[in-house]
Protein backbone atom coordinates (compact mmCIF):
# COMPACT_ATOMS: atom_id res chain seq x y z
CA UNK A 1 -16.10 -15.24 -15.48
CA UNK A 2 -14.21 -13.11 -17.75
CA UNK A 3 -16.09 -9.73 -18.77
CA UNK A 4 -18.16 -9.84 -15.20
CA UNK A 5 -17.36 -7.73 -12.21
CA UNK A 6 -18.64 -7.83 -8.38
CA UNK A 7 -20.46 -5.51 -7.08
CA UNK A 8 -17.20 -4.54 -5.12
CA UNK A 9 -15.52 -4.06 -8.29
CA UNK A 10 -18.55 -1.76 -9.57
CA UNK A 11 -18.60 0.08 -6.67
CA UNK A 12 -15.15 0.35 -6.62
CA UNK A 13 -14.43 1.45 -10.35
CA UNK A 14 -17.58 3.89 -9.93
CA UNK A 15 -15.90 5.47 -6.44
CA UNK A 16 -12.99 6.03 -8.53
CA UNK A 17 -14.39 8.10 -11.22
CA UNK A 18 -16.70 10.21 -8.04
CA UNK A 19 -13.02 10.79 -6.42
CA UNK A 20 -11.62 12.10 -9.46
CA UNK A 21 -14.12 14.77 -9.56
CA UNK A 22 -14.15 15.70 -5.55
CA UNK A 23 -10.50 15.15 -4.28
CA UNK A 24 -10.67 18.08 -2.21
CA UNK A 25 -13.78 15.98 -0.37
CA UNK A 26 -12.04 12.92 0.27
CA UNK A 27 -11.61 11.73 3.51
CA UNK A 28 -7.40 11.09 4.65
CA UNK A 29 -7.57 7.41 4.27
CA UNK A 30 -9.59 8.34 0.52
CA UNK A 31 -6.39 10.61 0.30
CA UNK A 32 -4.02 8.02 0.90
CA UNK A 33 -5.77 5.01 -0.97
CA UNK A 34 -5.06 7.98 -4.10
CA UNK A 35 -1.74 8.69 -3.49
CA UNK A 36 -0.70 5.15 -3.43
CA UNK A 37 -2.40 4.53 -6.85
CA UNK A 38 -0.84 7.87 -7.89
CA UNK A 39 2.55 6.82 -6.77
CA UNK A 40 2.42 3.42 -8.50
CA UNK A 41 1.58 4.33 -11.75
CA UNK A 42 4.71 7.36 -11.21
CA UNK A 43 7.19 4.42 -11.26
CA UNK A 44 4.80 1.68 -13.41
CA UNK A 45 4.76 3.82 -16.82
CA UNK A 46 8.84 4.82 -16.59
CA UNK A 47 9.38 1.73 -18.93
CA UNK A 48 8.51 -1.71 -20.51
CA UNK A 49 4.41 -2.69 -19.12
CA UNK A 50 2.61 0.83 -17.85
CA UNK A 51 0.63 -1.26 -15.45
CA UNK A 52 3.19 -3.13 -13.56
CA UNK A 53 6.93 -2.06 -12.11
CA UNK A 54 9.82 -3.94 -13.73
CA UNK A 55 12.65 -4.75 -10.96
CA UNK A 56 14.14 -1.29 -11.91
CA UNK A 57 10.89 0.63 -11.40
CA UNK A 58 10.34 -1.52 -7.91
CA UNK A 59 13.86 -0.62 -6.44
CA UNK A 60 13.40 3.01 -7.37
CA UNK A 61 10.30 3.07 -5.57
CA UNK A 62 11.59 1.31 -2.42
CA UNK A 63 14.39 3.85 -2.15
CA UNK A 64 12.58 6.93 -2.64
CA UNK A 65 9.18 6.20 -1.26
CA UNK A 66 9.89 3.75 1.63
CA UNK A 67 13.39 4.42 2.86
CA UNK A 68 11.93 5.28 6.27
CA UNK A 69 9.54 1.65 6.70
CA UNK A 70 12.62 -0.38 4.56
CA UNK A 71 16.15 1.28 5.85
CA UNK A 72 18.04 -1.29 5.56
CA UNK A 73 16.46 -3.00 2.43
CA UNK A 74 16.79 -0.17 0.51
CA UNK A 75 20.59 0.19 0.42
CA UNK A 76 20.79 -3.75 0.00
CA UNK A 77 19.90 -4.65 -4.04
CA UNK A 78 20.02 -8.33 -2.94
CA UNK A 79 17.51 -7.67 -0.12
CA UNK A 80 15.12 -5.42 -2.73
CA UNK A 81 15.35 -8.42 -5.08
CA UNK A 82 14.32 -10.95 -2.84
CA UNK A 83 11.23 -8.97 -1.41
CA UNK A 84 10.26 -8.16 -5.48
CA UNK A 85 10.48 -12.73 -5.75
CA UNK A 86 8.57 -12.90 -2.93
CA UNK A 87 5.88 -10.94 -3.93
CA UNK A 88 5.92 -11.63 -7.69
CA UNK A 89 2.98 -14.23 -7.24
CA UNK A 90 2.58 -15.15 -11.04
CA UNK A 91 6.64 -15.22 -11.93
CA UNK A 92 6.14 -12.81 -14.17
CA UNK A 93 9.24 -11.09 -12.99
CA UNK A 94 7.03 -7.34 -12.74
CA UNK A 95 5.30 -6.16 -10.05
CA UNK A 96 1.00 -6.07 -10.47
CA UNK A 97 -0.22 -3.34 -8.59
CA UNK A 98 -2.68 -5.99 -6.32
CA UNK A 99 1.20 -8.12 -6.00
CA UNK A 100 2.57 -4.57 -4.34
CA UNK A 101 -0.26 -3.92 -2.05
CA UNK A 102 0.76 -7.28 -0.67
CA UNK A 103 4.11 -5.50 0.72
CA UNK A 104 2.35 -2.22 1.50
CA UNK A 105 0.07 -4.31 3.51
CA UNK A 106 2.63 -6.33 5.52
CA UNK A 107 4.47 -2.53 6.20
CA UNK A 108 0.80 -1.12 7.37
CA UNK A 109 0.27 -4.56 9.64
CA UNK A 110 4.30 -4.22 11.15
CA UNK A 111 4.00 -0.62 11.83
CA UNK A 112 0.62 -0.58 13.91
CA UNK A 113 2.51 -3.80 15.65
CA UNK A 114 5.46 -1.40 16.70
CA UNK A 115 3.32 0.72 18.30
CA UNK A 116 2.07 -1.37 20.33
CA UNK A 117 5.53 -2.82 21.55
CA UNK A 118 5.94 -2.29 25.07
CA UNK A 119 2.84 -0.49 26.01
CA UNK A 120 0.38 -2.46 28.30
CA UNK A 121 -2.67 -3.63 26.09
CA UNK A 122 -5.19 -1.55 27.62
CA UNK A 123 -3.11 2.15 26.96
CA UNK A 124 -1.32 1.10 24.31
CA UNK A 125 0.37 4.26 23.32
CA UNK A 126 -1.27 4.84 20.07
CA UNK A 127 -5.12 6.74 19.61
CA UNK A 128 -7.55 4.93 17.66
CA UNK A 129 -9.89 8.16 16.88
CA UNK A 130 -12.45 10.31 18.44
CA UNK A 131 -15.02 7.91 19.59
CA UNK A 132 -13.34 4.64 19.86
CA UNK A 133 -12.06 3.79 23.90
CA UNK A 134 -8.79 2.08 24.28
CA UNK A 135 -9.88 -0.97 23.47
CA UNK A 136 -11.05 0.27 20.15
CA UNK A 137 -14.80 -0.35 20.76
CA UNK A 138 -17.08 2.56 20.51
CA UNK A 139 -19.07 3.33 23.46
């Protein structure tokens, strides 16, 4: 219903306005979740919509933010164009932020997958944090 929000949405908008205040207390994934918000809105306001990235704003942020996770993508406009269709959900022909976290996701998921390529499932090259045994149960 329009005008109503989940509690996840509450909790949410009020854990944004708390980080604000304490970014020197956030945790590194806190960090991160703020920097990718942060980054976002550094390419969603250059033009047109300030809440979603035109296919200009899009390419300039695959280039200079993801030319590590997207090499090959992000010298190939044809290659940036079809990732920004795929992900444009609504055919709006802009970028939502909740439409890019859909890419950042499938980057996230295909880079813990690489390193796990080649290593035997039980040591499988990669730590999952103090606490947490290979198998990433705690004991």
């Amino acid at each position: 219903m329009p005008g109503q929000h989940s509690s996840v949405d509450s909790a949410v908008y009020l854990l944004g306005s708390e980080c604000k205040k304490m970014t020197s207390e956030m945790s590194l994934l806190e960090r991160s979740l703020d920097t990718t918000i942060k980054t976002f809105h550094r390419y969603s306001t250059q033009e047109g919509n300030l809440d979603t990235l035109s296919k200009k704003e899009f390419k300039q942020l695959v280039q200079r933010e993801l030319p590590n996770f997207l090499k090959n993508e992000s010298r190939n406009e044809a290659a940036i164009n079809d990732i920004m269709e795929d992900l444009d959900t609504n055919l709006d022909q802009q970028l939502s932020f909740e439409e890019l976290t859909m890419l950042l996701a499938r980057l996230i998921n295909a880079s813990h997958e690489k390193m796990h390529e080649g290593n035997h499932p039980r040591g499988h090259g990669h730590s999952h944090g103090p606490g947490l045994g290979e198998s990433g149960q705690r004991h």
